[in-house]
C-alpha atoms as a PDB file:
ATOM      1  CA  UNK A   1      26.405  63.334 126.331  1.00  0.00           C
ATOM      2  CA  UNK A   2      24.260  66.015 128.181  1.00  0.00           C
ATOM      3  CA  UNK A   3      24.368  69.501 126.981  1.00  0.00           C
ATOM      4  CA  UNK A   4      25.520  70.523 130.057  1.00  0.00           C
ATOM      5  CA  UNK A   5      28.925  68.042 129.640  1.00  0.00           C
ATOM      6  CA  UNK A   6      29.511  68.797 126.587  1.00  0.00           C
ATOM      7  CA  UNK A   7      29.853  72.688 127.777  1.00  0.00           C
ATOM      8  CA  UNK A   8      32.234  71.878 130.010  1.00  0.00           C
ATOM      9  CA  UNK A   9      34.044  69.777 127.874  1.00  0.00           C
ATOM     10  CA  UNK A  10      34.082  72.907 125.435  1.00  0.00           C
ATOM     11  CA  UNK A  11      34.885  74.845 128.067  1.00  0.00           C
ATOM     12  CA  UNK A  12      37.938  72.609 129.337  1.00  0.00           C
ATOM     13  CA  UNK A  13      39.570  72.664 125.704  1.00  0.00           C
ATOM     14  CA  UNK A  14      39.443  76.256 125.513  1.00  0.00           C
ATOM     15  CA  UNK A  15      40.858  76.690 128.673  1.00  0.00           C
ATOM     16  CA  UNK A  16      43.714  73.936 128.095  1.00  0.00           C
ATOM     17  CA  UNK A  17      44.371  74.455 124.581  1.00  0.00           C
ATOM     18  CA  UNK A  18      43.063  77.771 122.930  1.00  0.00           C
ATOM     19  CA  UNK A  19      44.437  79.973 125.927  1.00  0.00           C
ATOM     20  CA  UNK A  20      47.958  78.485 126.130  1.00  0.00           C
ATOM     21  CA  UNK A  21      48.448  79.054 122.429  1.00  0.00           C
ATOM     22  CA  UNK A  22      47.256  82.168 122.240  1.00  0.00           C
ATOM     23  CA  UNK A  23      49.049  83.156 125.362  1.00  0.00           C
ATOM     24  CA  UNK A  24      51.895  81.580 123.468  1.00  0.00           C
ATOM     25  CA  UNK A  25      51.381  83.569 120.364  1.00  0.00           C
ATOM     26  CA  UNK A  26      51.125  86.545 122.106  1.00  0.00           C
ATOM     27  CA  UNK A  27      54.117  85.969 124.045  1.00  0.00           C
ATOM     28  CA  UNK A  28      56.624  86.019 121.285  1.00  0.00           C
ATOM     29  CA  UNK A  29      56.372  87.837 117.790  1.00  0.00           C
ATOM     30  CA  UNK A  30      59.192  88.379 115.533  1.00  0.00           C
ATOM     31  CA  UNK A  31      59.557  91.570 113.964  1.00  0.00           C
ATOM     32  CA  UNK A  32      61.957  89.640 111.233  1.00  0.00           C
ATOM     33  CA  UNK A  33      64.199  86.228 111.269  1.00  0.00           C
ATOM     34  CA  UNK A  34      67.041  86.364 109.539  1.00  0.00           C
ATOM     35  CA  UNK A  35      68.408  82.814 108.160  1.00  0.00           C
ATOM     36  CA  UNK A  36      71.258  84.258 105.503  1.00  0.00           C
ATOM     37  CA  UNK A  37      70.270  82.806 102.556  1.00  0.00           C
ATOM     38  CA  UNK A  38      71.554  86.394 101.079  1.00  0.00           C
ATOM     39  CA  UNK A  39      72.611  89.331 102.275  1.00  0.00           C
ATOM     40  CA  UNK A  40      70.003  91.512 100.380  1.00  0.00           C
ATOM     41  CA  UNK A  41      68.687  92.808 103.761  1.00  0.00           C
ATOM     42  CA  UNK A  42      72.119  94.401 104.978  1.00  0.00           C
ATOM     43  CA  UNK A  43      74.759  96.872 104.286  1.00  0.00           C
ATOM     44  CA  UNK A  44      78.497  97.012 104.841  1.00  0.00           C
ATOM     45  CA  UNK A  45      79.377  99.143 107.942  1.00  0.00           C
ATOM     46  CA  UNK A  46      82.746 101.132 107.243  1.00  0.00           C
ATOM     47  CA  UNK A  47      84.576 103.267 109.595  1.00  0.00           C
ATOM     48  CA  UNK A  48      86.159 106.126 108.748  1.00  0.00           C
ATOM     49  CA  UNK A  49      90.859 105.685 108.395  1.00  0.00           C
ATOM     50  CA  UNK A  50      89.700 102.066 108.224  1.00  0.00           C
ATOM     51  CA  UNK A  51      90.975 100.753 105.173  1.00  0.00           C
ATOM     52  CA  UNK A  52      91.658  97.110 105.173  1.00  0.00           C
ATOM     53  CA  UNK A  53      87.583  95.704 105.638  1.00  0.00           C
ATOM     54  CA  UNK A  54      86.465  92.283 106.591  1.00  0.00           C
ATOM     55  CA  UNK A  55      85.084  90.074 104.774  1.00  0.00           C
ATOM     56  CA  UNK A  56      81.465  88.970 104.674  1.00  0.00           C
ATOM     57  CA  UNK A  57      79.865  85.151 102.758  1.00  0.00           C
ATOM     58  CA  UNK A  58      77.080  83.932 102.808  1.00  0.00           C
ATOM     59  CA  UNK A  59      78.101  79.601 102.938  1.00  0.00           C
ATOM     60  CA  UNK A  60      75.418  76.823 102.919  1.00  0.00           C
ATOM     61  CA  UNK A  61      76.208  73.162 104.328  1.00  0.00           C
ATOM     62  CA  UNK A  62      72.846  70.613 102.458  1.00  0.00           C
ATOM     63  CA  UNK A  63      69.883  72.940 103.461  1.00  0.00           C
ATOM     64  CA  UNK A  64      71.171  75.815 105.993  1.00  0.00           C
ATOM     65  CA  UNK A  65      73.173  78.657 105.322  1.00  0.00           C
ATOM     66  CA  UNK A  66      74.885  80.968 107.440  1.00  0.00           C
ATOM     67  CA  UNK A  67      77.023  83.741 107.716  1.00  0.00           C
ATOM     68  CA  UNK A  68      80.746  83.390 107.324  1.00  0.00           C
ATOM     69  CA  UNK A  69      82.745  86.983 109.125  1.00  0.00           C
ATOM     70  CA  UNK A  70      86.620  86.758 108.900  1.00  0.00           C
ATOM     71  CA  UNK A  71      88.998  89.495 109.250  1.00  0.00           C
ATOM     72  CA  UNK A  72      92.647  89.768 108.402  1.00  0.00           C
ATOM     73  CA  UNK A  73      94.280  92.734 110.481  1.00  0.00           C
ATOM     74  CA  UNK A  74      90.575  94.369 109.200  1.00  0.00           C
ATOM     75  CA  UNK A  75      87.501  96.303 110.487  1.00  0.00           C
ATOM     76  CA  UNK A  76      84.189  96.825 109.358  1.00  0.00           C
ATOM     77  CA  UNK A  77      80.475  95.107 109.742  1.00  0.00           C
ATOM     78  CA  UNK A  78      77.306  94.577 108.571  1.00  0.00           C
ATOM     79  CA  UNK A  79      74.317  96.458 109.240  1.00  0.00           C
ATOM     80  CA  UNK A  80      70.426  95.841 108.919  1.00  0.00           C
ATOM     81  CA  UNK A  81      68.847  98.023 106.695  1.00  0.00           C
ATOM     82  CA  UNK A  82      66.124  98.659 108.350  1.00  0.00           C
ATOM     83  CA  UNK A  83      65.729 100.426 111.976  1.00  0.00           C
ATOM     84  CA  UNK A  84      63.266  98.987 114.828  1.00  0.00           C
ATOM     85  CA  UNK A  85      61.349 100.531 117.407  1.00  0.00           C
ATOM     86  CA  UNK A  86      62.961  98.844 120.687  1.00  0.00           C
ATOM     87  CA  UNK A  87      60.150  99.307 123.165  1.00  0.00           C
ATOM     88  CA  UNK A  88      58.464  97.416 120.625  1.00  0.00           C
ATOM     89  CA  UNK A  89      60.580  94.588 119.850  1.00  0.00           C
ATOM     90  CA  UNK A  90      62.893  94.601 122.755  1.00  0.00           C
ATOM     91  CA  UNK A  91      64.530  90.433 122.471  1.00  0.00           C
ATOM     92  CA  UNK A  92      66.761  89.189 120.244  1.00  0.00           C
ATOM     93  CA  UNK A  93      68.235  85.626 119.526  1.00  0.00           C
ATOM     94  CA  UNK A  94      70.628  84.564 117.471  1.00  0.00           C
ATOM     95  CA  UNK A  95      72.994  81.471 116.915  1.00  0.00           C
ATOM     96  CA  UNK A  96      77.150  81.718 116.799  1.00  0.00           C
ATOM     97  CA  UNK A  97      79.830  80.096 116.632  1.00  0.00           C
ATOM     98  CA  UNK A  98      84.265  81.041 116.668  1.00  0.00           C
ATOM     99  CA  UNK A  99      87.068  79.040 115.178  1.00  0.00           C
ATOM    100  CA  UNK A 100      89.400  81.339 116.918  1.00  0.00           C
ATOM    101  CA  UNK A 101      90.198  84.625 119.399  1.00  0.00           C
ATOM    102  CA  UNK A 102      93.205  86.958 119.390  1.00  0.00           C
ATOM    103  CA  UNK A 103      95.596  86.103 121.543  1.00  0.00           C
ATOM    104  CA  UNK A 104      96.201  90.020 122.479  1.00  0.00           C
ATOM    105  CA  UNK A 105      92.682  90.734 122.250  1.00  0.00           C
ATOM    106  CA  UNK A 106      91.556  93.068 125.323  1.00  0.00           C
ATOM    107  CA  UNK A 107      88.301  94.959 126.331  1.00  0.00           C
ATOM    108  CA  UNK A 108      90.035  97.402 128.519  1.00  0.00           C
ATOM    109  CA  UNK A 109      92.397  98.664 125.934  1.00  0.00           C
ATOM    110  CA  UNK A 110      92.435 100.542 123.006  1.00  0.00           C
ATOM    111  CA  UNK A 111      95.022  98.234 121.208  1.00  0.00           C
ATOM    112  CA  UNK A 112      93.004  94.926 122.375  1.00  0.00           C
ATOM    113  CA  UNK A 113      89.375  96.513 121.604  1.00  0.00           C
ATOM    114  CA  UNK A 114      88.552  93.463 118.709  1.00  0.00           C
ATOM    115  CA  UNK A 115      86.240  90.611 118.715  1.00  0.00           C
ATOM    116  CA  UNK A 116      86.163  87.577 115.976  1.00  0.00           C
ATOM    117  CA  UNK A 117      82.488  87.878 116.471  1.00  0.00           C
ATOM    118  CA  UNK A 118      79.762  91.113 118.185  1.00  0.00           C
ATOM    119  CA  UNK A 119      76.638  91.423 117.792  1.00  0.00           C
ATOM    120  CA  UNK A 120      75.904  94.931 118.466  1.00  0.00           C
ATOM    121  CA  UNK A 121      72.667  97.261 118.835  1.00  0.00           C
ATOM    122  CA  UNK A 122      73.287 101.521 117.676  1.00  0.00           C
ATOM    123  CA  UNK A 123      70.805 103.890 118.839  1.00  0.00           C
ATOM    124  CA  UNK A 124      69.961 106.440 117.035  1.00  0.00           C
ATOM    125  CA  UNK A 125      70.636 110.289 118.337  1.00  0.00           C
ATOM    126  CA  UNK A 126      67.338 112.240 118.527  1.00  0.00           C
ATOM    127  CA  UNK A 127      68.507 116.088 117.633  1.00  0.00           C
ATOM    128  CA  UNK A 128      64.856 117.019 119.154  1.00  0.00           C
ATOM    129  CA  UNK A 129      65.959 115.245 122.831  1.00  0.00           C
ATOM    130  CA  UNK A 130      69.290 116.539 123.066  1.00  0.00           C
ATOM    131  CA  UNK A 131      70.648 119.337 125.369  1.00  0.00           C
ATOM    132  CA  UNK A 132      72.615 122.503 123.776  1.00  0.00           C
ATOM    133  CA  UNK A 133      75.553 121.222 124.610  1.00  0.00           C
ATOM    134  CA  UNK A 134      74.867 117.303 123.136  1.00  0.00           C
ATOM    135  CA  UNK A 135      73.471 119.471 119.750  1.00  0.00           C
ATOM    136  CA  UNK A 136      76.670 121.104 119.431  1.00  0.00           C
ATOM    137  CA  UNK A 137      78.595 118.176 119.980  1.00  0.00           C
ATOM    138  CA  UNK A 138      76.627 115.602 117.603  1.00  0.00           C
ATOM    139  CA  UNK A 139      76.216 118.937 114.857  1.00  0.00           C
ATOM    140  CA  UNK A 140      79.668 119.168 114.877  1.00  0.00           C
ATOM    141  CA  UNK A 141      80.476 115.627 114.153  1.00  0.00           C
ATOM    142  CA  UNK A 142      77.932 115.685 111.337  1.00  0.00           C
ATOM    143  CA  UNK A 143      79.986 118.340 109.752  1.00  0.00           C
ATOM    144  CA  UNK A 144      82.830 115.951 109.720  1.00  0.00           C
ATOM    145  CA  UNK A 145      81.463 112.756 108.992  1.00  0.00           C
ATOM    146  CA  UNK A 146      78.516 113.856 106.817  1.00  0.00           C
ATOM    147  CA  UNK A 147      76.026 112.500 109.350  1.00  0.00           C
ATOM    148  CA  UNK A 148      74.475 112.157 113.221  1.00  0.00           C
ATOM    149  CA  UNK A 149      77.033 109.531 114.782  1.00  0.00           C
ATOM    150  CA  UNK A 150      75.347 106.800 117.054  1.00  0.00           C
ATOM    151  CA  UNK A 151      73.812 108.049 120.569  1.00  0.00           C
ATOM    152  CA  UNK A 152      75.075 105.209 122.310  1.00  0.00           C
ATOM    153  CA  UNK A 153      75.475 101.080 121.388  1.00  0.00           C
ATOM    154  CA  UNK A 154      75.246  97.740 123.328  1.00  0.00           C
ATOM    155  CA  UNK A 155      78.486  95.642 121.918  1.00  0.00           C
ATOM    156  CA  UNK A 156      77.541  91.839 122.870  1.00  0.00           C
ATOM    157  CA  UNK A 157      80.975  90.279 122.331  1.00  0.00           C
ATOM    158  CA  UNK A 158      82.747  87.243 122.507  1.00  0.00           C
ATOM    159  CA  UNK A 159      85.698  88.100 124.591  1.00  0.00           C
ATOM    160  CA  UNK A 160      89.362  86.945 124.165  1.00  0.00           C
ATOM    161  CA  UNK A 161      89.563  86.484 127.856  1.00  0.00           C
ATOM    162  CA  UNK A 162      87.489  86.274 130.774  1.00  0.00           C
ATOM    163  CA  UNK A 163      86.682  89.603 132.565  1.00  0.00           C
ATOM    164  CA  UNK A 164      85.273  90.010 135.955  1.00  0.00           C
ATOM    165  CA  UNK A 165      82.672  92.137 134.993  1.00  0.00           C
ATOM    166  CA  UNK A 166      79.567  91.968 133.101  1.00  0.00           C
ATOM    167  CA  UNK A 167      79.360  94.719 131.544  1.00  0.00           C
ATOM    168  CA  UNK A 168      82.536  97.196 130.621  1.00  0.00           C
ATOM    169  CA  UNK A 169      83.067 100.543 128.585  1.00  0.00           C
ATOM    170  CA  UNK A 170      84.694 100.883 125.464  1.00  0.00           C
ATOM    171  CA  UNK A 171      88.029 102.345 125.862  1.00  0.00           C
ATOM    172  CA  UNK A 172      86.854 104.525 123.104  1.00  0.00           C
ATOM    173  CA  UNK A 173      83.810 105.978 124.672  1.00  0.00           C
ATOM    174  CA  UNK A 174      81.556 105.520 127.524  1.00  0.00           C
ATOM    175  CA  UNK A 175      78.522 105.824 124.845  1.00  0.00           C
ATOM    176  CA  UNK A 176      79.783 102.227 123.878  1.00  0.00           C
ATOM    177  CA  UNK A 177      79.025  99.211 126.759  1.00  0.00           C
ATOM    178  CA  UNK A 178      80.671  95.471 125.881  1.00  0.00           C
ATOM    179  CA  UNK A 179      78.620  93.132 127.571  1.00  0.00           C
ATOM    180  CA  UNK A 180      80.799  89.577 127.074  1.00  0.00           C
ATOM    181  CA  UNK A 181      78.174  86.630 126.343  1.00  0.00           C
ATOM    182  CA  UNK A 182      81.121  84.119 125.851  1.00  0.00           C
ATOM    183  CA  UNK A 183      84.632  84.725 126.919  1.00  0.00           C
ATOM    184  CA  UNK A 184      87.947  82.870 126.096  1.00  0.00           C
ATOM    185  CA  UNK A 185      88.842  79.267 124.140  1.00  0.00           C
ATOM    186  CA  UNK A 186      86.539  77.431 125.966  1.00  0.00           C
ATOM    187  CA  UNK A 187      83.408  76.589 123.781  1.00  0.00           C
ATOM    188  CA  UNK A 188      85.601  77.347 120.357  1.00  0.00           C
ATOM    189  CA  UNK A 189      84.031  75.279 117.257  1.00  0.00           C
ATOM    190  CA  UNK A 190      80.493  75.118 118.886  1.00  0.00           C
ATOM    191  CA  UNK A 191      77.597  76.603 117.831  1.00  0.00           C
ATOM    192  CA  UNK A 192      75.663  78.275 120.430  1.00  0.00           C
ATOM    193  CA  UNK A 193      72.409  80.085 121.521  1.00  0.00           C
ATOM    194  CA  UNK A 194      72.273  83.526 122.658  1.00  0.00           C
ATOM    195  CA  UNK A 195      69.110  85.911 123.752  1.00  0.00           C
ATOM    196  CA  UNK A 196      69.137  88.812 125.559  1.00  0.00           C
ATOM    197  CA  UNK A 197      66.496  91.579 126.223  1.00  0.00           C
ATOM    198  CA  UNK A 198      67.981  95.528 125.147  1.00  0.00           C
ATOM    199  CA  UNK A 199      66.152  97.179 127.227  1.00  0.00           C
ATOM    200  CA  UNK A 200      66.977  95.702 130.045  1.00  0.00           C
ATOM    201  CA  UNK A 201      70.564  95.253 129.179  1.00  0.00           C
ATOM    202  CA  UNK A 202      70.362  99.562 128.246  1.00  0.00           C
ATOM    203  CA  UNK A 203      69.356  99.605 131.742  1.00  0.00           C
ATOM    204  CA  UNK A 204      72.054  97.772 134.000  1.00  0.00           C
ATOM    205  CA  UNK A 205      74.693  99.557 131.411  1.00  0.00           C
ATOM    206  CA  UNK A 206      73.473 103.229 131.391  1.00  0.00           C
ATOM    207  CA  UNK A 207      71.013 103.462 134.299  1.00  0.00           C
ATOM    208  CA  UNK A 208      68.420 105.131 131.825  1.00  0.00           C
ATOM    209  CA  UNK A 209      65.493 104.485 129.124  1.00  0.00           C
ATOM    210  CA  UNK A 210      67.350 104.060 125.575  1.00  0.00           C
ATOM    211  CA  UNK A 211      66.215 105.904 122.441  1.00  0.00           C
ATOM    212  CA  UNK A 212      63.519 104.126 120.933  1.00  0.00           C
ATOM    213  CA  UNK A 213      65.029 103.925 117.099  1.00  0.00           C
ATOM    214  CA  UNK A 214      67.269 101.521 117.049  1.00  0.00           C
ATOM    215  CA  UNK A 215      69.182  99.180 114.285  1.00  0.00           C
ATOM    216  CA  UNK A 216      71.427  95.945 114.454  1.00  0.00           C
ATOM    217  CA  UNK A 217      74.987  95.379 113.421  1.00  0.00           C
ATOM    218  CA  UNK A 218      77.279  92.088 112.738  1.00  0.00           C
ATOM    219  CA  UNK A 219      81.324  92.838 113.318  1.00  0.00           C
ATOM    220  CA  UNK A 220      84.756  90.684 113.143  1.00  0.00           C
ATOM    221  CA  UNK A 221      87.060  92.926 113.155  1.00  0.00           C
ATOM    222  CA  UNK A 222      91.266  92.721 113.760  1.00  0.00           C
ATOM    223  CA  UNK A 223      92.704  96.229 113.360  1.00  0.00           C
ATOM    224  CA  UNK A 224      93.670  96.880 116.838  1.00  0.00           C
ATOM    225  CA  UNK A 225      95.403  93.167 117.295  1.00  0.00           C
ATOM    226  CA  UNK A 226      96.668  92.630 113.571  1.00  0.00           C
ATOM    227  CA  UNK A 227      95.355  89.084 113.791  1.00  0.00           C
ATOM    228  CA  UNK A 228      93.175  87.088 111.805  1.00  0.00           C
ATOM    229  CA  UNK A 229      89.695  85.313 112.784  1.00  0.00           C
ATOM    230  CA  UNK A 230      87.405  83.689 111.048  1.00  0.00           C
ATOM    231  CA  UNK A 231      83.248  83.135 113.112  1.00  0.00           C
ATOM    232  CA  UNK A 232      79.848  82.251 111.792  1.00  0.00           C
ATOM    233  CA  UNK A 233      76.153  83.667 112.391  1.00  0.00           C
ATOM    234  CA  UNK A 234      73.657  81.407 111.894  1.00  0.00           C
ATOM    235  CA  UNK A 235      70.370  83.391 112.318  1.00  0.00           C
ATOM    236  CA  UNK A 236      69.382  86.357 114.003  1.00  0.00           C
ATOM    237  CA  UNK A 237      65.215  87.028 115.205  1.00  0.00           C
ATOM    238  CA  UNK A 238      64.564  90.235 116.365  1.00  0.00           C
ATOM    239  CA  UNK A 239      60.967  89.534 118.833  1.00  0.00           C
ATOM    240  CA  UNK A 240      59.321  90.674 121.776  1.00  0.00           C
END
């Protein structure tokens, strides 16, 4: 083969091959994967008059483990130890799956507000970005609670029912936006495949930039409803 053909061929490879992957590689990078073989990387989540908490397992079928949430007229979750930096790893994917919803479960309402399954992302409050008013506020609670409450959180839920809108507010607080990925009976039993993107999600729900420190949280919770549920997390990959 002439030189010349053989730098083309080189040429050609790089261009079908190298790029691609590399393209590929640079596309998606994942801050951490999270497969539950233990829990070692998270802490329970408990809320304060909440007495009666859920229950968290880690359960392994031959080779794969997973995450077993139930809840028994309970609240409380699990959070990731460790924060992120969400204009730096903005995607996240995970894999879940329901036995069951609350038949009196309800988004709009305080007495319905419970999921069998949420995956949910807290942002942290920034003291040095807040307004007098907002440091007063947030100081206060600190005072009560011992420290900063959230700024604001995305709840992705899996609904009781079906709702007409894609995003609602907590009947809590309108710091807190549900956005339902499933909704209802209708794929109960089945594991499935979420992924979303915060920041664009922080976006369509608050009409502004989030904070940038930001941490991940696992609920089932019952304590509104007085029901039981019992839901599985496979992994969770935290990428951008």
């Amino acid at each position: 083969m002439h030189s010349y053909a053989r730098t083309a061929m080189a040429a050609l490879f790089v261009l079908v091959v190298l790029l691609p992957a590399a393209a590929s590689a640079q596309e998606k990078h994942s801050l951490f994967v999270e497969d539950f073989d233990d829990l070692n990387n998270w802490k329970p989540l408990h809320f304060p008059k909440i007495e009666e908490h859920s229950t968290y397992t880690v359960e392994s079928k031959g080779e794969e483990s997973y995450l077993k949430a139930e809840s028994k007229a309970s609240a409380s979750g699990l959070i990731y130890k460790n924060e992120f930096n969400v204009y730096e790893f903005p995607k996240v994917r995970w894999r879940w799956k329901v036995e069951n919803i609350y038949k009196n479960g309800n988004a709009k309402t305080k007495k319905g507000d419970d999921y069998p399954i949420r995956v949910y992302i807290i942002f942290k409050y920034d003291p040095k970005k807040a307004g007098l008013w907002e440091k007063i506020t947030y100081n206060t609670a600190k005072l009560i609670y011992g420290e900063y409450p959230p700024h604001s959180s995305l709840n992705y839920i899996w609904a009781n029912r079906e709702h007409g809108e894609s995003i609602l507010t907590s009947p809590y607080t309108d710091r807190a936006k549900m956005i339902p990925l499933q909704q209802g009976e209708t794929r109960l039993g089945v594991w499935i495949v979420e992924e979303i993107n915060i920041l664009e999600d922080y976006q369509r729900a608050f009409g502004e930039e989030p904070p940038s420190a930001t941490s991940i949280a696992i609920m089932n919770d019952s304590d509104n409803t007085g029901e039981s549920a019992v839901s599985y997390v496979d992994y969770i990959e935290v990428y951008r």
